[in-house]
Protein backbone atom coordinates (compact mmCIF):
# COMPACT_ATOMS: atom_id res chain seq x y z
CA UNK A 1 -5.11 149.71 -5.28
CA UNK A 2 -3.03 147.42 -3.16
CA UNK A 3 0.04 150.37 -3.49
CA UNK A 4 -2.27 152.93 -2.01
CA UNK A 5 -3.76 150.64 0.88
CA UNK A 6 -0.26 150.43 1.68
CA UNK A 7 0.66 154.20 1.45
CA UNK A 8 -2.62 154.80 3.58
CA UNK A 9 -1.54 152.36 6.19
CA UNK A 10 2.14 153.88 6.37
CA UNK A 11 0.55 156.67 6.89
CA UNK A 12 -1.71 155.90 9.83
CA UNK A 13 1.58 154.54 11.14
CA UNK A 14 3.61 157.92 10.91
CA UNK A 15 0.52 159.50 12.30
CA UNK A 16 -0.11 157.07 15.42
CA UNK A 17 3.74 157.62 15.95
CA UNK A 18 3.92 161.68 15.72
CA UNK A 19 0.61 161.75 17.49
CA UNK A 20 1.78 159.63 20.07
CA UNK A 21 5.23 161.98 20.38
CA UNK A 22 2.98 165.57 20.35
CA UNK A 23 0.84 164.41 23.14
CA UNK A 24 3.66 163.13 25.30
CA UNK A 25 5.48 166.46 24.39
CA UNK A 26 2.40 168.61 25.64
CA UNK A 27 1.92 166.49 28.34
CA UNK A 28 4.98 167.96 30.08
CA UNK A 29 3.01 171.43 29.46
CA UNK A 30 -0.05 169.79 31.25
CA UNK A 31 1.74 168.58 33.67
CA UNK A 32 2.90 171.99 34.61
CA UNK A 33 -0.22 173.89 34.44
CA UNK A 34 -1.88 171.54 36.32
CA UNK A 35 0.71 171.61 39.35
CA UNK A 36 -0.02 175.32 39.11
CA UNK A 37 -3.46 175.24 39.31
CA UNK A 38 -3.47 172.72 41.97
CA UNK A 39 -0.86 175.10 44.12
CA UNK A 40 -2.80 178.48 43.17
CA UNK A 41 0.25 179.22 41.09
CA UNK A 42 0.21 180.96 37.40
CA UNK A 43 2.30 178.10 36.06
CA UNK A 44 4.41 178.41 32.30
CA UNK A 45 3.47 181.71 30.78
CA UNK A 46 6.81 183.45 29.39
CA UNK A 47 7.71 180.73 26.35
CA UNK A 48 5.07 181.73 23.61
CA UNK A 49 1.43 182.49 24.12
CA UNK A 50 -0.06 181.14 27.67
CA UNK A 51 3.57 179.43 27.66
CA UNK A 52 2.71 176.91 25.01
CA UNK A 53 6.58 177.32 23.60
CA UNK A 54 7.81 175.74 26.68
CA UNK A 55 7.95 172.26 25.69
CA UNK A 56 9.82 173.70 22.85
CA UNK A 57 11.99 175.58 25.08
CA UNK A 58 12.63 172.69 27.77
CA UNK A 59 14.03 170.80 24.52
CA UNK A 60 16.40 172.88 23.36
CA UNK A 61 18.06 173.72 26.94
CA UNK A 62 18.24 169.88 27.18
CA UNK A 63 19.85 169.78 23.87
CA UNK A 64 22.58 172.08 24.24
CA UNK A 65 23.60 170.87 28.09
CA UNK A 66 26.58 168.67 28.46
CA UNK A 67 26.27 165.30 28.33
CA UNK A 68 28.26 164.08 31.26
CA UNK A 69 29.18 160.25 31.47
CA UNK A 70 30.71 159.06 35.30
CA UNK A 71 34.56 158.48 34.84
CA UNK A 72 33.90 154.35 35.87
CA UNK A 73 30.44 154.04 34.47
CA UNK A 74 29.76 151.95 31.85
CA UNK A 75 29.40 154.38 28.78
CA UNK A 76 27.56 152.05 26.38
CA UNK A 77 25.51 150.82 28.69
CA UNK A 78 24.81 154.34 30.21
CA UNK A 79 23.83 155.84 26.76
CA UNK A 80 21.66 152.02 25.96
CA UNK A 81 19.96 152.40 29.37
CA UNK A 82 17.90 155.99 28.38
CA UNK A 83 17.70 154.86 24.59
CA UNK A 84 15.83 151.56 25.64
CA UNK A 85 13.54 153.06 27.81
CA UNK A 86 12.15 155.92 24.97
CA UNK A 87 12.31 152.67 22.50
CA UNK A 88 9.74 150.50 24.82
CA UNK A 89 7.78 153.10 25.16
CA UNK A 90 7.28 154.13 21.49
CA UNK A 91 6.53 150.98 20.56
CA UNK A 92 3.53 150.12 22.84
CA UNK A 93 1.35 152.32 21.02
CA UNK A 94 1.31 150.33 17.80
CA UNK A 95 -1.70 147.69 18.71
CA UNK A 96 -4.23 150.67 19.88
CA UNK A 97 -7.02 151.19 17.76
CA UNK A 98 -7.47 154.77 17.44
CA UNK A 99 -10.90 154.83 15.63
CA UNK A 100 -13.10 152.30 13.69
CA UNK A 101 -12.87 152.23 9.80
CA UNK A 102 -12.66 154.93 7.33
CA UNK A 103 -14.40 154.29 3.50
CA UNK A 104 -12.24 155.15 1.23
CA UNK A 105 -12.29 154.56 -2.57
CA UNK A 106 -15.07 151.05 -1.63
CA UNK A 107 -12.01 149.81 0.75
CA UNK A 108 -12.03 150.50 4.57
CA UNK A 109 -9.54 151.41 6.08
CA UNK A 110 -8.26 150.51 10.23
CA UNK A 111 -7.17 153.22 11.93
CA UNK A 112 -4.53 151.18 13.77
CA UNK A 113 -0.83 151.22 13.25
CA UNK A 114 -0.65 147.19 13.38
CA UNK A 115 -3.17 144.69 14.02
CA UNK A 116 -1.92 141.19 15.69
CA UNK A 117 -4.34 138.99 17.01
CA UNK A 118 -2.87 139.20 20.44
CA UNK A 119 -2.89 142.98 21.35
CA UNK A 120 -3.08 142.43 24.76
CA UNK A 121 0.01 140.62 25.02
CA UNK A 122 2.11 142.42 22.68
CA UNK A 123 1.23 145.90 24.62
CA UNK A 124 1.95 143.83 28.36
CA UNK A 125 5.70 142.28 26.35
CA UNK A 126 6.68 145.81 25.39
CA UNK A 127 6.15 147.56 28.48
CA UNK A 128 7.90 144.59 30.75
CA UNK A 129 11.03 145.04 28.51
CA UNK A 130 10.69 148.73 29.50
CA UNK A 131 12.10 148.20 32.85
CA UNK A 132 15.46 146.97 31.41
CA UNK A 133 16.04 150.51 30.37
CA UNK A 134 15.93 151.65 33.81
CA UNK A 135 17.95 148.73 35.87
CA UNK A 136 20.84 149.14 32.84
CA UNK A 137 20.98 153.42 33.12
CA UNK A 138 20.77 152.41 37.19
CA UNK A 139 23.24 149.45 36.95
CA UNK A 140 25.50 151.41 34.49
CA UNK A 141 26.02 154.55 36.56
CA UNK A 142 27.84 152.79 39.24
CA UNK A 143 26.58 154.78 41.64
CA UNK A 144 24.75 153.28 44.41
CA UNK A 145 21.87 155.64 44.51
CA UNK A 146 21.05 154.94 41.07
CA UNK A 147 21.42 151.21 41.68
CA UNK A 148 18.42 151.15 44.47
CA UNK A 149 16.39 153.70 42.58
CA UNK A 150 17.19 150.15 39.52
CA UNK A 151 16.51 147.75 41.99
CA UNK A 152 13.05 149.20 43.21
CA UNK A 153 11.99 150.42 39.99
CA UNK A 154 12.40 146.13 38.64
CA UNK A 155 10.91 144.76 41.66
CA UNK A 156 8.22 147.17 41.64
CA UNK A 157 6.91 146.40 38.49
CA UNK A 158 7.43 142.72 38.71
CA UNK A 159 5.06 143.00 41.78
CA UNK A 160 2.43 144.89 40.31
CA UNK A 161 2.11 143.29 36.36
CA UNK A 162 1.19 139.76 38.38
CA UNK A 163 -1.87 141.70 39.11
CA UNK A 164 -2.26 143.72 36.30
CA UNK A 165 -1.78 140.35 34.22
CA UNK A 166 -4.79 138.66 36.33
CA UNK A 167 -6.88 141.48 35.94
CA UNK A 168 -6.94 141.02 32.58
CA UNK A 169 -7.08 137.52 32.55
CA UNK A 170 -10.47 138.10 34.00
CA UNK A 171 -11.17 140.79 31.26
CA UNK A 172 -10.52 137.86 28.58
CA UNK A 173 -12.70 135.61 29.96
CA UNK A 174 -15.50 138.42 29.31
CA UNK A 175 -14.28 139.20 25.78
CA UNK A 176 -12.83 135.80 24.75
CA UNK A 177 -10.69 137.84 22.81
CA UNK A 178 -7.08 139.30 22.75
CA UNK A 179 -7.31 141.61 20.35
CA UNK A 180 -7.37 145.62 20.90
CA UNK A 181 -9.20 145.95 17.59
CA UNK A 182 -12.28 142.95 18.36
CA UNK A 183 -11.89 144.21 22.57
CA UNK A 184 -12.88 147.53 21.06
CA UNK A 185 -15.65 146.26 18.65
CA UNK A 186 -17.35 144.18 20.92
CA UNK A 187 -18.13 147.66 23.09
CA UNK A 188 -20.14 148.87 20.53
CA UNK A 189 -22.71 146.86 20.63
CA UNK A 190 -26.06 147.76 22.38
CA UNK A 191 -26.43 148.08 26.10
CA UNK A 192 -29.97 149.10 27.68
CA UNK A 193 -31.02 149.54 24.14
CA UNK A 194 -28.29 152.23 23.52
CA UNK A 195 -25.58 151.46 20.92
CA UNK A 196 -22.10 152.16 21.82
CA UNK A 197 -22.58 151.87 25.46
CA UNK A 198 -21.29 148.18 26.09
CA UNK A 199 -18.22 149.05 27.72
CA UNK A 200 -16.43 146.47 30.19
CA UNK A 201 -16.44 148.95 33.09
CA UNK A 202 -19.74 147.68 33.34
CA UNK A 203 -18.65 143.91 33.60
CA UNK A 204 -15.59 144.23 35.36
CA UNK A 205 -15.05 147.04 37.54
CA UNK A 206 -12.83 145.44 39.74
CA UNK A 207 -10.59 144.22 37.29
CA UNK A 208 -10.48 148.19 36.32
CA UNK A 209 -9.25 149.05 40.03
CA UNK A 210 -6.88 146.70 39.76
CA UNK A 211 -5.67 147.89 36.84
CA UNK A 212 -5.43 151.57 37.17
CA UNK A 213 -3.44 150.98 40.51
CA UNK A 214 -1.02 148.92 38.38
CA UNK A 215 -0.62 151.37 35.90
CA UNK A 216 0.24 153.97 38.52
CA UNK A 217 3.36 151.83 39.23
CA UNK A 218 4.20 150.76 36.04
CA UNK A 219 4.77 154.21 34.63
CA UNK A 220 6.86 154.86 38.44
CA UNK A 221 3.88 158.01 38.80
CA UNK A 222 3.09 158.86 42.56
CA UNK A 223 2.15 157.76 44.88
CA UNK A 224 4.37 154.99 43.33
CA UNK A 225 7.56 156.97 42.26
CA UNK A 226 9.95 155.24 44.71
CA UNK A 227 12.55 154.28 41.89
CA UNK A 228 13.59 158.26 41.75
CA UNK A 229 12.33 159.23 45.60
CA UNK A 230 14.52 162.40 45.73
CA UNK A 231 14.06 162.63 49.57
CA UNK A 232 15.73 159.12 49.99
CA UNK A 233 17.64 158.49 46.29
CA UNK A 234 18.77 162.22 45.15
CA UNK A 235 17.51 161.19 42.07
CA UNK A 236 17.17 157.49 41.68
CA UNK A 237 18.17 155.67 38.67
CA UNK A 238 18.69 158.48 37.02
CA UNK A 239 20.78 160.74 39.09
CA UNK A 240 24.00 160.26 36.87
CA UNK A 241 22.09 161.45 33.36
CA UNK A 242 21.74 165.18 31.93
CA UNK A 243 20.88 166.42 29.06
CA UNK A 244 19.12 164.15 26.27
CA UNK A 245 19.52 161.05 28.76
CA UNK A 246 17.70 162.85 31.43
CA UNK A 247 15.40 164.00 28.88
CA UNK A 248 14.89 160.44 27.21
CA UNK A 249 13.67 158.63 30.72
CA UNK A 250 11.46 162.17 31.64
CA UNK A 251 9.91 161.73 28.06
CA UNK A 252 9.58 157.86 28.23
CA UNK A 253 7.33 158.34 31.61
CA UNK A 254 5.35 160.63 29.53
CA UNK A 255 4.93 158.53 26.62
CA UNK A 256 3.80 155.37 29.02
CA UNK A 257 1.54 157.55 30.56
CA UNK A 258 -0.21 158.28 27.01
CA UNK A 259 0.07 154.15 26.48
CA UNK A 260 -1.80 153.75 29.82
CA UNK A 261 -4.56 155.92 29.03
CA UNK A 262 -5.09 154.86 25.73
CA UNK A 263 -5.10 150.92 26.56
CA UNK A 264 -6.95 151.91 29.95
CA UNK A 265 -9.92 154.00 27.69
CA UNK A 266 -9.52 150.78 24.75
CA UNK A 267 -10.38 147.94 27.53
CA UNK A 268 -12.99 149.61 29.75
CA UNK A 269 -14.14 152.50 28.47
CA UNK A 270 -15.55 151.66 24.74
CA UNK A 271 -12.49 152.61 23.02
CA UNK A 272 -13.72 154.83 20.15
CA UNK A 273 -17.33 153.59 20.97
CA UNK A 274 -19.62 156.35 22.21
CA UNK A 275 -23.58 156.41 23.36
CA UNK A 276 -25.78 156.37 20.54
CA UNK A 277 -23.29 156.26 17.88
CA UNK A 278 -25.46 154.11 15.59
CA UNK A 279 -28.40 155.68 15.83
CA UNK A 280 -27.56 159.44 15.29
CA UNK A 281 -27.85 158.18 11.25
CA UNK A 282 -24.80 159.76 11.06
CA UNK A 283 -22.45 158.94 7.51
CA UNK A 284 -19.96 155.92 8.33
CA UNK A 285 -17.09 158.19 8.05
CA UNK A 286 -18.63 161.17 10.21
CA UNK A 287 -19.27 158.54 12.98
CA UNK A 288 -15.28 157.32 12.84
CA UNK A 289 -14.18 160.44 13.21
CA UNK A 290 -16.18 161.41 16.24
CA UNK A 291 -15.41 157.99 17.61
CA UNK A 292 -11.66 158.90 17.29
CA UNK A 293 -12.76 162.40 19.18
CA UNK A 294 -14.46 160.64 21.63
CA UNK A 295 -11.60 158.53 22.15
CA UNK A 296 -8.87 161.01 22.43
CA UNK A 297 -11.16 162.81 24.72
CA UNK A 298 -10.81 159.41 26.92
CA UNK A 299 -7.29 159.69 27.07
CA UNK A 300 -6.69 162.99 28.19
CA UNK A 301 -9.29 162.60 31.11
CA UNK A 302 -6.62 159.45 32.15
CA UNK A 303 -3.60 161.14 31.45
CA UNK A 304 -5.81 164.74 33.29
CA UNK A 305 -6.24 161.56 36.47
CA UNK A 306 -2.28 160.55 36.64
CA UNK A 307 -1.57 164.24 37.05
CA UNK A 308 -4.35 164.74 39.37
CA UNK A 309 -3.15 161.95 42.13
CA UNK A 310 0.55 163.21 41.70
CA UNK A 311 -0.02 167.23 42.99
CA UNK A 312 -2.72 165.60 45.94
CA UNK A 313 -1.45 162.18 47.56
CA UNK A 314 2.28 162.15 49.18
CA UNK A 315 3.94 159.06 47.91
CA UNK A 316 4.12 155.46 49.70
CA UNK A 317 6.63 153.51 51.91
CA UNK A 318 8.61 151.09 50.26
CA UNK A 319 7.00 148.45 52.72
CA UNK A 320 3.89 149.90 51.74
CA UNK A 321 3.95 149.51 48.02
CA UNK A 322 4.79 146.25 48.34
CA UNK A 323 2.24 145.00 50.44
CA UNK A 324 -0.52 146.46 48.92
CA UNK A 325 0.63 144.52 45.60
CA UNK A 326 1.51 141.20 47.29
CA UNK A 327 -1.27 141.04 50.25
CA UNK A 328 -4.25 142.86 48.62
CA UNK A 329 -3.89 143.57 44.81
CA UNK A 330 -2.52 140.31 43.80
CA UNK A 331 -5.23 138.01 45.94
CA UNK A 332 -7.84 140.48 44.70
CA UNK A 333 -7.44 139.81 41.08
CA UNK A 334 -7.17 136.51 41.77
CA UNK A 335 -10.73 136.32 43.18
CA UNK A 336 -11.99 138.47 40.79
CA UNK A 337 -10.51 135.58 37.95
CA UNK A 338 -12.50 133.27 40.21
CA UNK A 339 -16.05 135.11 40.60
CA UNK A 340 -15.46 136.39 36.88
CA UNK A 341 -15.15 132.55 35.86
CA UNK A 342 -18.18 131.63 38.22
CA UNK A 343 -20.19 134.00 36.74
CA UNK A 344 -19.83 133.07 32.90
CA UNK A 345 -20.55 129.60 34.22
CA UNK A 346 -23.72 130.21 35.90
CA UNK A 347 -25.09 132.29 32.42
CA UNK A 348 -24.04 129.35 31.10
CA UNK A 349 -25.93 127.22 32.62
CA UNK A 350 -29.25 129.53 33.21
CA UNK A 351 -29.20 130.51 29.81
């Protein structure tokens, strides 16, 4: 029994993983169609059936381009700078509970890669190593474009995970917990006498601004893209890179953007929790399996959002960007830490 609980959980591991991989993949195809609807354009339609070989077919052209290294560029560095990145951001997916339990031969089963009692800060570790794989392709191009497009891209996000971290801080104070898999649990109890409907977008709504603004500059999306601002940077930090290296860092955004959804739809939005799931008398199994659904169909209304700003709101100053994270984001999550912390005191005390 203890051979197949592990063969079941290696499994929800390769899943999580190729899942994770598919989405990003498609994502690129999303990303597409959307611009194209956006513009009144027709978008991919040539590669495959309503274009859906185009992912496919952006792959292989990046596979069979030359790889070109800069004669005084550092080539291990260069090739560990791309490599890093996609790493990072394969990783960060492990912690995410995808659904609740599944019943299977009188043992349930987690569907979640890995469960560590600190979920939170295993997902915020992983994607603040992240930004190493950009300032090391930057740093190793030597090329000076590429070196700003580094330099913004690590300042950026140190700015703006000081108030991601303090919006969550405030989130833990709710929960008490730092754990995806008990965050996620704790949303399904009832709310207004409906099960499944205790989400923390109800408790902390600022700490959800906060934290979707954050996430727009930690995966470099507009309006926050000013590590590979093309009208000032040719191409940023990655300007140097074709082929697979230009296709790791693309891919890497794409796979961070999945992360960001998922952690985004775990923390506020119920997770796999949905309205009434306890009391459709639905099987146990039946129930995990539309709570997985449900939570899928989470994600790709986030990752639907980060395409959405991109093709409508022109991208920031440098001057800007960081303002809004030192002089309002930061001091914002700070007072929502405070009033969040006032708050559990007073219940405290009234009840």
């Amino acid at each position: 029994m203890e051979l197949d609980i592990l063969l079941i959980k290696g499994l929800i591991i390769f899943a999580v993983f190729g899942i994770t991989l598919l989405i990003a993949t498609y994502s690129t195809y999303a990303e597409r169609k959307v611009a194209a609807f956006i513009q009144d354009r027709v978008g991919p339609n040539r590669a495959g059936p309503f274009g859906l070989a185009q992912p496919l077919a952006d792959a292989v052209k990046l596979f069979f381009k030359e790889e070109f290294v800069p004669a005084n560029a550092n080539k291990f560095l260069f090739i560990a700078g791309p490599s890093l990145a996609m790493l990072t951001a394969c990783m960060s997916s492990a912690v995410i509970p995808f659904g609740g339990t599944l019943l299977i031969g009188g043992e349930y089963i987690h569907l979640q890669a890995i469960e560590v009692n600190i979920g939170i800060l295993y997902v915020f570790g992983i994607v603040a190593l992240g930004v190493y794989g950009i300032m090391i392709g930057g740093w190793a191009s030597n090329n000076k474009f590429s070196l700003l497009g580094a330099i913004r891209a690590a300042s950026q996000n140190i700015s703006y995970e000081l108030a991601m971290g303090m919006s969550i801080i405030a989130l833990l104070l709710v929960t008490g917990t730092l754990s995806m898999r008990d965050i996620a649990a704790q949303q399904g109890q009832e709310l207004f006498g409906v099960s499944g409907l205790n989400w923390n977008i109800f408790y902390q709504p600022v700490g959800f601004l906060i934290f979707i603004i954050c996430a727009f500059a930690e995966t470099n999306r507009v309006p926050f893209d000013l590590p590979e601002c093309e009208t000032e940077l040719v191409g940023g930090y990655h300007t140097e890179y074709s082929s697979m290296g230009m296709g790791l860092y693309l891919f890497a955004e794409y796979v961070n953007i999945f992360v960001a959804s998922a952690v985004m739809a775990t923390l506020y939005f119920g997770g796999y929790n949905f309205p009434f799931m306890h009391q459709l008398g639905l099987p146990h199994n039946v129930v995990t399996i539309l709570g997985t659904v449900v939570l899928f169909g989470k994600i790709f209304f986030f990752i639907f959002f980060f395409m959405w700003v991109r093709w409508t709101l022109p991208r920031f100053r440098y001057d800007q960007l960081m303002n809004l994270g030192w002089k309002i984001l930061i001091p914002l999550s700070i007072l929502n830490v405070i009033v969040t912390g006032g708050a559990i005191l007073l219940k405290a005390e009234l009840f």
